[in-house]
Every structure is written in structure tokens, then in C-alpha cells.
N, C-alpha and C. Protein backbone atom coordinates (compact mmCIF):
# COMPACT_ATOMS: atom_id res chain seq x y z
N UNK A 1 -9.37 -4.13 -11.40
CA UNK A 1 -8.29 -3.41 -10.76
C UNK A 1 -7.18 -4.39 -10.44
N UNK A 2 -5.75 -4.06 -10.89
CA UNK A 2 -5.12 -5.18 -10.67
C UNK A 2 -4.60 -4.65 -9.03
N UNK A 3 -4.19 -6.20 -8.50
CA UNK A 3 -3.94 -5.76 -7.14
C UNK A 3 -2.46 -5.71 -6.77
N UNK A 4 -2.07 -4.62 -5.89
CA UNK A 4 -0.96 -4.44 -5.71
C UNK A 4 -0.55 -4.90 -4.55
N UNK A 5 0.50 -5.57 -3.99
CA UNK A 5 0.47 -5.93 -2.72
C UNK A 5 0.77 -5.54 -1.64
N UNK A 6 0.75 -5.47 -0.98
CA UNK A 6 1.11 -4.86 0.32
C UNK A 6 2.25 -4.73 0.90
N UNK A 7 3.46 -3.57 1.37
CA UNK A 7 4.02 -4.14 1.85
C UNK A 7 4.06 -3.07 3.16
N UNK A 8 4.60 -4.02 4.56
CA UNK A 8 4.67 -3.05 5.45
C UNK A 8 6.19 -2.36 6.25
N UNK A 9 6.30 -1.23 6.62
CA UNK A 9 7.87 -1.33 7.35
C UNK A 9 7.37 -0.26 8.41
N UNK A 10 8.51 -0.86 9.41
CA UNK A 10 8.32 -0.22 10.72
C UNK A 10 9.28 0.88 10.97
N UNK A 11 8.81 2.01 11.37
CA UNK A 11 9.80 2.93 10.96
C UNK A 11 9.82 3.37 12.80
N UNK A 12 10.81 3.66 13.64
CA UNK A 12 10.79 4.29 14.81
C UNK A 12 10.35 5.58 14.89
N UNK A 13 9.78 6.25 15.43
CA UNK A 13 9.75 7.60 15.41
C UNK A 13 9.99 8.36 16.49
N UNK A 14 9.92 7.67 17.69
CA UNK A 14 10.40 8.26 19.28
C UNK A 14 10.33 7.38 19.91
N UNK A 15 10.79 7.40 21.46
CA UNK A 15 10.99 6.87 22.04
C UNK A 15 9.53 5.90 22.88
N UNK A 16 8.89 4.48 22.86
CA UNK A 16 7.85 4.33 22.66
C UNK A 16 6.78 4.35 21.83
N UNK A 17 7.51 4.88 20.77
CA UNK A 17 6.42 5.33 19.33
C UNK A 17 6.76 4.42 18.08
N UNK A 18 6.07 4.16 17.44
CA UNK A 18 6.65 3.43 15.91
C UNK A 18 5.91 3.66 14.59
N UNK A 19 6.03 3.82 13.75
CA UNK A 19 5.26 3.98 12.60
C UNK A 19 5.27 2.47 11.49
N UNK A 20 3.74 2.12 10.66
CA UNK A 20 4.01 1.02 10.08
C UNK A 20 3.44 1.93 9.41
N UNK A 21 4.55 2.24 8.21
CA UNK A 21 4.17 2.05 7.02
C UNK A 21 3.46 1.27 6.08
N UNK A 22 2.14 1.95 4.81
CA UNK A 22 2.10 0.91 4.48
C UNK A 22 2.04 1.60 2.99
N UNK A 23 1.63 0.55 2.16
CA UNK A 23 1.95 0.80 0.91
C UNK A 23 1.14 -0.06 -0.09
N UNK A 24 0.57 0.39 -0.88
CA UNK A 24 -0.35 -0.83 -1.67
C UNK A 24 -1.58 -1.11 -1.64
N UNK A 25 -1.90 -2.30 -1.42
CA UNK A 25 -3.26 -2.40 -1.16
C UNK A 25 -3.65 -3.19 -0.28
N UNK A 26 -4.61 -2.75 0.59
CA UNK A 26 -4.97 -2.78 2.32
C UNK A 26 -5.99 -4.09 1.87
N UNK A 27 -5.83 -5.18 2.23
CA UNK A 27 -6.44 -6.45 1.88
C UNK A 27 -6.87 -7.57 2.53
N UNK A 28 -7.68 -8.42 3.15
CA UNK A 28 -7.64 -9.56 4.25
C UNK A 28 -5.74 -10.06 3.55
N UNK A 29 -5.75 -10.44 2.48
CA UNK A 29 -4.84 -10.98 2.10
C UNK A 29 -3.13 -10.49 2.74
N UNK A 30 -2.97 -9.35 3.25
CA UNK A 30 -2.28 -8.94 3.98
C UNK A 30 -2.10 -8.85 5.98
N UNK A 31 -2.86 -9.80 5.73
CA UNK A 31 -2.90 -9.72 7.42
C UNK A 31 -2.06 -10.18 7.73
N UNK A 32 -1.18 -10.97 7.84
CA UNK A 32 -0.02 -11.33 7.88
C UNK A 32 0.84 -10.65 8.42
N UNK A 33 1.27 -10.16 6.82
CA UNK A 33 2.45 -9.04 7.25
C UNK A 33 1.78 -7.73 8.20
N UNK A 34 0.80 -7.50 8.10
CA UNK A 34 0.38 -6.28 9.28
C UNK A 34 0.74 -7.01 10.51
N UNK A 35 0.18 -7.97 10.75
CA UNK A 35 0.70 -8.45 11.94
C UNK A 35 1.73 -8.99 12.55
N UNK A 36 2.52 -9.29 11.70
CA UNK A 36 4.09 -9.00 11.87
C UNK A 36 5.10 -7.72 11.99
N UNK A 37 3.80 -6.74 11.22
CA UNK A 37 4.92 -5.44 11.67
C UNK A 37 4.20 -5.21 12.80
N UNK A 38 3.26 -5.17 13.38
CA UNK A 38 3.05 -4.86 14.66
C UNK A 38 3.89 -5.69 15.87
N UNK A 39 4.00 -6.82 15.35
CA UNK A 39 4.88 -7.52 16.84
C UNK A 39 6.11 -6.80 16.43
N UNK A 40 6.64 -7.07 15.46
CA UNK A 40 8.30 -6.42 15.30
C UNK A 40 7.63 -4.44 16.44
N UNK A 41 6.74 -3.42 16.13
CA UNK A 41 7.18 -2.51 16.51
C UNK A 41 6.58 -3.00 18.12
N UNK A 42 6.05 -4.06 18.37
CA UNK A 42 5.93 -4.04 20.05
C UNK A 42 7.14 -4.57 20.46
N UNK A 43 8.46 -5.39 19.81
CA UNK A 43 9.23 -5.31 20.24
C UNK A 43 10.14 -4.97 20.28
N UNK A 44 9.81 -3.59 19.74
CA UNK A 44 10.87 -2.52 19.86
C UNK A 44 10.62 -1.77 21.13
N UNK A 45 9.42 -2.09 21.69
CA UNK A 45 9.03 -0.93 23.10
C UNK A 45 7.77 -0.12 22.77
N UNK A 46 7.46 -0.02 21.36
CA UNK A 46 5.87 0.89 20.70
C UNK A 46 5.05 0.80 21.80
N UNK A 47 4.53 1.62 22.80
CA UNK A 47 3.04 1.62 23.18
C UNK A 47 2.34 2.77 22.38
N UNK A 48 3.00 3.42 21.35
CA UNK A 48 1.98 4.03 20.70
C UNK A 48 2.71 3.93 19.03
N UNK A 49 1.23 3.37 18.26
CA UNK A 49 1.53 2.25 17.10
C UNK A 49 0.98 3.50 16.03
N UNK A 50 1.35 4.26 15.04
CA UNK A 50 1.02 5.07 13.95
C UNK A 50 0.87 4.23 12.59
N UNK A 51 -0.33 3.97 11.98
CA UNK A 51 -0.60 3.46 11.36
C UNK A 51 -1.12 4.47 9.76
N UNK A 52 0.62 4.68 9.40
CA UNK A 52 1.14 5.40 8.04
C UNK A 52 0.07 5.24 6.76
N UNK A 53 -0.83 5.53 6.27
CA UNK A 53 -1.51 5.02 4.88
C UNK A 53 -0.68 5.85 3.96
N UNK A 54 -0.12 7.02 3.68
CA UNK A 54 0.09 7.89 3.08
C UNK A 54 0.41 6.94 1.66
N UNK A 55 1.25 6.08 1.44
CA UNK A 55 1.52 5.31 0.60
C UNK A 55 0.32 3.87 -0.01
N UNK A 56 -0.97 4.02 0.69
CA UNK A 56 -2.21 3.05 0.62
C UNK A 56 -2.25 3.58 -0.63
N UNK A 57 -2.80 2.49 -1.69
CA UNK A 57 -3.28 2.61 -2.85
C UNK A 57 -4.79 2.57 -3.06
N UNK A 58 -5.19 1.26 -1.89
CA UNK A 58 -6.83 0.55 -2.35
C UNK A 58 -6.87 0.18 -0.50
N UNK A 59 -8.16 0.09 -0.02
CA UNK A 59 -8.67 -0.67 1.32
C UNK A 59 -9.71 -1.59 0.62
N UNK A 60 -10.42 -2.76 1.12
CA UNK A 60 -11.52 -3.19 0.72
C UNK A 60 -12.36 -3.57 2.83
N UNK A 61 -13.27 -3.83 2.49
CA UNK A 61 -13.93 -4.29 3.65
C UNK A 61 -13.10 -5.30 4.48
N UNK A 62 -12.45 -6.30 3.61
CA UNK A 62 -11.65 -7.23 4.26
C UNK A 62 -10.17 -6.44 5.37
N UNK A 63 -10.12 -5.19 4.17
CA UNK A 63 -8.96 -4.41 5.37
C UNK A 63 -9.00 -4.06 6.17
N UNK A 64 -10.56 -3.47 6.42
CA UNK A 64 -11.13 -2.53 7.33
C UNK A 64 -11.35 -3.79 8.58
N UNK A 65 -11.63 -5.03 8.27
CA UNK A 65 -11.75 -6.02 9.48
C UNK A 65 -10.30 -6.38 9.79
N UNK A 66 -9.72 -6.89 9.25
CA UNK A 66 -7.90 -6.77 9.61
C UNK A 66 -7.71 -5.22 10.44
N UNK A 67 -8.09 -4.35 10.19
CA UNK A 67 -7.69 -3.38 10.64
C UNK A 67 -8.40 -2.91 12.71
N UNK A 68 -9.65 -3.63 12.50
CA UNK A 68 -10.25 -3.98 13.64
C UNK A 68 -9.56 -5.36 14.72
N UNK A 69 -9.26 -6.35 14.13
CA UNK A 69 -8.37 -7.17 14.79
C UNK A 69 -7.20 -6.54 15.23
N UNK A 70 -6.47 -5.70 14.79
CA UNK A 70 -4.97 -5.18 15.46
C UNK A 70 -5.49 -4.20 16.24
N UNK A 71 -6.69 -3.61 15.62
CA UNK A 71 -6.99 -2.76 16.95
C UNK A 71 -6.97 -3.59 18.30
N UNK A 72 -8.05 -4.17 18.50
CA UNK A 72 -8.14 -5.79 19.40
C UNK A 72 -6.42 -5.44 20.32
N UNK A 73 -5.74 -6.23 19.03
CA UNK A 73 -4.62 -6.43 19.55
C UNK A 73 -3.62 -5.51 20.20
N UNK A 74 -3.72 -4.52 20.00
CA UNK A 74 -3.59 -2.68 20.21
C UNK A 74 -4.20 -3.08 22.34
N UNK A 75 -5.06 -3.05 22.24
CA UNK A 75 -6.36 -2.51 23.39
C UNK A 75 -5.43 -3.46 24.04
N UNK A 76 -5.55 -5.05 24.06
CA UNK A 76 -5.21 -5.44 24.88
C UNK A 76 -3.66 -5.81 25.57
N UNK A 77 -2.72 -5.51 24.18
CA UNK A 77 -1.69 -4.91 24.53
C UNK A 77 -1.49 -3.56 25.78
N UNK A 78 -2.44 -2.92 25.63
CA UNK A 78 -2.62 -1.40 26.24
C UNK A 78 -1.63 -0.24 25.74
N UNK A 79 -1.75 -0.29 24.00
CA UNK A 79 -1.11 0.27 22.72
C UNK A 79 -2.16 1.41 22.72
N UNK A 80 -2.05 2.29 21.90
CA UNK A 80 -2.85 3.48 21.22
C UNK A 80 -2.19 2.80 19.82
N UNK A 81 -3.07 2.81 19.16
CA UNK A 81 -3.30 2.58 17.45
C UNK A 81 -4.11 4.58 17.05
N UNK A 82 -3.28 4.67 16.42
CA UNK A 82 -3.44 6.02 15.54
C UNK A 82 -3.14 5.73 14.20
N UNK A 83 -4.12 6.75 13.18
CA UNK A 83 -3.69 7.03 11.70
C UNK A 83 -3.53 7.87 11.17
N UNK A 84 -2.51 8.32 10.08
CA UNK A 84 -2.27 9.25 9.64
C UNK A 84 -2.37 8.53 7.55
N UNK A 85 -2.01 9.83 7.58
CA UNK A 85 -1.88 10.03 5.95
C UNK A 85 -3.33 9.48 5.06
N UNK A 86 -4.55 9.27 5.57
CA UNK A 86 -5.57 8.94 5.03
C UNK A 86 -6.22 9.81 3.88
N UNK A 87 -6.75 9.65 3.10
CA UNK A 87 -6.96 10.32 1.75
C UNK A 87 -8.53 10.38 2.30
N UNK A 88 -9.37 11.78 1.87
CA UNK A 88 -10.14 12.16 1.86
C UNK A 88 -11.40 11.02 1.89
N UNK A 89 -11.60 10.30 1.33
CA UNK A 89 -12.26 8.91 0.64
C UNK A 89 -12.36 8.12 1.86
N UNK A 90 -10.99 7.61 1.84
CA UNK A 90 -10.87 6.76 3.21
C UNK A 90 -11.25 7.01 4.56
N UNK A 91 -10.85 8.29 5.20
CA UNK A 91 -11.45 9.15 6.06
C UNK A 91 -12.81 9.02 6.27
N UNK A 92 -13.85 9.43 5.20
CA UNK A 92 -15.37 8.91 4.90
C UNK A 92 -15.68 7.79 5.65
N UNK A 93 -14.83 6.68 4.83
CA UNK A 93 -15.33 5.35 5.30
C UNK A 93 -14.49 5.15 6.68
N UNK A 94 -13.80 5.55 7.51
CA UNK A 94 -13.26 5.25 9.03
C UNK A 94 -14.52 6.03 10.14
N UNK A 95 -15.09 7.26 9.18
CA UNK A 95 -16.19 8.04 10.22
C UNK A 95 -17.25 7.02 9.70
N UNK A 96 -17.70 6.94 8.46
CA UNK A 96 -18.98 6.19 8.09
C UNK A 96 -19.02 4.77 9.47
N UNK A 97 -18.10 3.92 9.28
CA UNK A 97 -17.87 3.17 10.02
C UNK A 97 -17.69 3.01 11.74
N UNK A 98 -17.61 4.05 11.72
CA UNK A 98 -17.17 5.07 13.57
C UNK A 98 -16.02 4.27 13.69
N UNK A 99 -14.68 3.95 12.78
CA UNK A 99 -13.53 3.25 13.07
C UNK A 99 -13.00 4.96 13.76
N UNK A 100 -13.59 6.05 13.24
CA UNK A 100 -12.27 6.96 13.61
C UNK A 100 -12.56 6.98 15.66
N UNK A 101 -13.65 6.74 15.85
CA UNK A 101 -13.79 6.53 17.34
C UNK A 101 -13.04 5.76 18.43
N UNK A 102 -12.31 4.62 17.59
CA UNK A 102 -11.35 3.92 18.15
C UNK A 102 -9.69 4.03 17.81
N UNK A 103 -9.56 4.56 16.68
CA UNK A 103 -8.89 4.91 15.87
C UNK A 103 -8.55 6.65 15.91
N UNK A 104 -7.43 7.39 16.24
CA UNK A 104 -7.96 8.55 16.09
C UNK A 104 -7.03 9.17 14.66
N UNK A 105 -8.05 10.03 13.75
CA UNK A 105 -7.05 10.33 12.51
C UNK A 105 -6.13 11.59 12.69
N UNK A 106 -5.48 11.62 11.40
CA UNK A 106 -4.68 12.59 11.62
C UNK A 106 -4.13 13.24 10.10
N UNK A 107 -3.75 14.06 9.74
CA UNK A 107 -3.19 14.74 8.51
C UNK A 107 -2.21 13.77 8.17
N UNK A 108 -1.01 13.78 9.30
CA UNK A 108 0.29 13.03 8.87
C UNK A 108 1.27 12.86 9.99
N UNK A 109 2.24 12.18 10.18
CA UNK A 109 3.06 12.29 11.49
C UNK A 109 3.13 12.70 12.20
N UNK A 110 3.27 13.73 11.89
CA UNK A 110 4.05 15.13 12.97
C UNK A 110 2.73 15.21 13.47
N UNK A 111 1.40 15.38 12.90
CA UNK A 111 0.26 15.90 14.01
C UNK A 111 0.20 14.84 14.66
N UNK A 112 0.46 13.13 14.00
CA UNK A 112 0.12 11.95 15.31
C UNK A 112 1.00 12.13 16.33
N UNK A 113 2.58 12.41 16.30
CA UNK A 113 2.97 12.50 17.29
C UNK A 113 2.76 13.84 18.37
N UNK A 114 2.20 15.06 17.26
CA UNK A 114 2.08 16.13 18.09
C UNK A 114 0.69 15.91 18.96
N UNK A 115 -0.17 15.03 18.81
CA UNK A 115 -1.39 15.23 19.48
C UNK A 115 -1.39 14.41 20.79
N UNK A 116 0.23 13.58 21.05
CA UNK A 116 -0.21 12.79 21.87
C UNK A 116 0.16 13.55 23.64
């Protein structure tokens, strides 16, 4: 599978709210930039962080632990980390995993921001 890379953008969505887009493929190799769009949307004011897949191509295990560190970083910020746009597949593996327990999912935007 060739790999596509990641890229992330922070999109505002309300007041306190932010969305990181992402796009590509969800990788240890991307931790980086995830964690750069998260400081960029904490310093915009984000205490509640939407974490966009709709545009995810691939996750591997390495993402899913990157994806547990920003949680981390989420909690002790005192952030809500939410996801949306997850594909059927992926979903599986966030319940298989009980990530959706810390994590809560969602169809797509509008329900992350409508549920809060």
C-alpha cells in the first residue's frame, strides 16, 4: 500500500470549538503535525477539539497510539477530544479498542457540535 501522507488543518467551528482536519494516512509518522494542529487550535481558545477523519484514507496501530497521547493531552488540558466522519471499519476498531469510551463518535460535524 503506498503511503499517503498526512496532512492536518484547523478549521474553527464556534466559539471554543475547532476542527482538525485530517486527510491521508493516520500514522506514528504523523505525530508531529497532529500535534501541532492541536496547539495551533488550543491557541485559538478550543476547549472542545473535533477530530475530522472524513478525509482519513488508512489508520495503523501506530495511529491509534498517537491518537491516545493527544487524548492525554486533551484530559489534561481539560479539552473534550471528539470524532467525527469515521468510516464503518474504523468505528469497529475505536469500540474494539474501547477508544470510543474516551473518545466520543459521531456521523459528522454538525452532530459533534450538536451533541455538546
Amino acid at each position: 500500500m503506498p503511503a499517503h501522507e498526512a496532512t492536518m488543518a484547523v478549521l474553527p467551528l464556534a466559539p471554543g470549538a475547532a476542527a482538525i482536519a485530517i486527510t491521508g494516512d493516520v500514522t506514528a509518522a504523523c505525530e508531529q503535525e497532529l500535534m501541532l494542529a492541536h496547539e495551533q487550535a488550543t491557541d485559538s481558545g478550543a476547549k472542545l477539539i473535533v477530530l475530522d477523519f472524513a478525509g482519513m484514507e488508512y489508520m495503523n496501530s501506530g495511529g491509534i497510539g498517537m491518537l491516545i497521547t493527544l487524548l492525554i493531552r486533551c484530559q489534561r488540558r481539560h479539552q473534550k477530544l471528539v470524532a467525527s466522519g469515521l468510516t464503518e471499519h474504523y468505528r469497529q476498531i475505536f469500540e474494539l479498542t474501547r477508544l470510543d469510551e474516551a473518545i466520543s463518535l459521531h456521523d459528522d460535524m454538525d452532530q459533534a457540535l450538536a451533541a455538546l
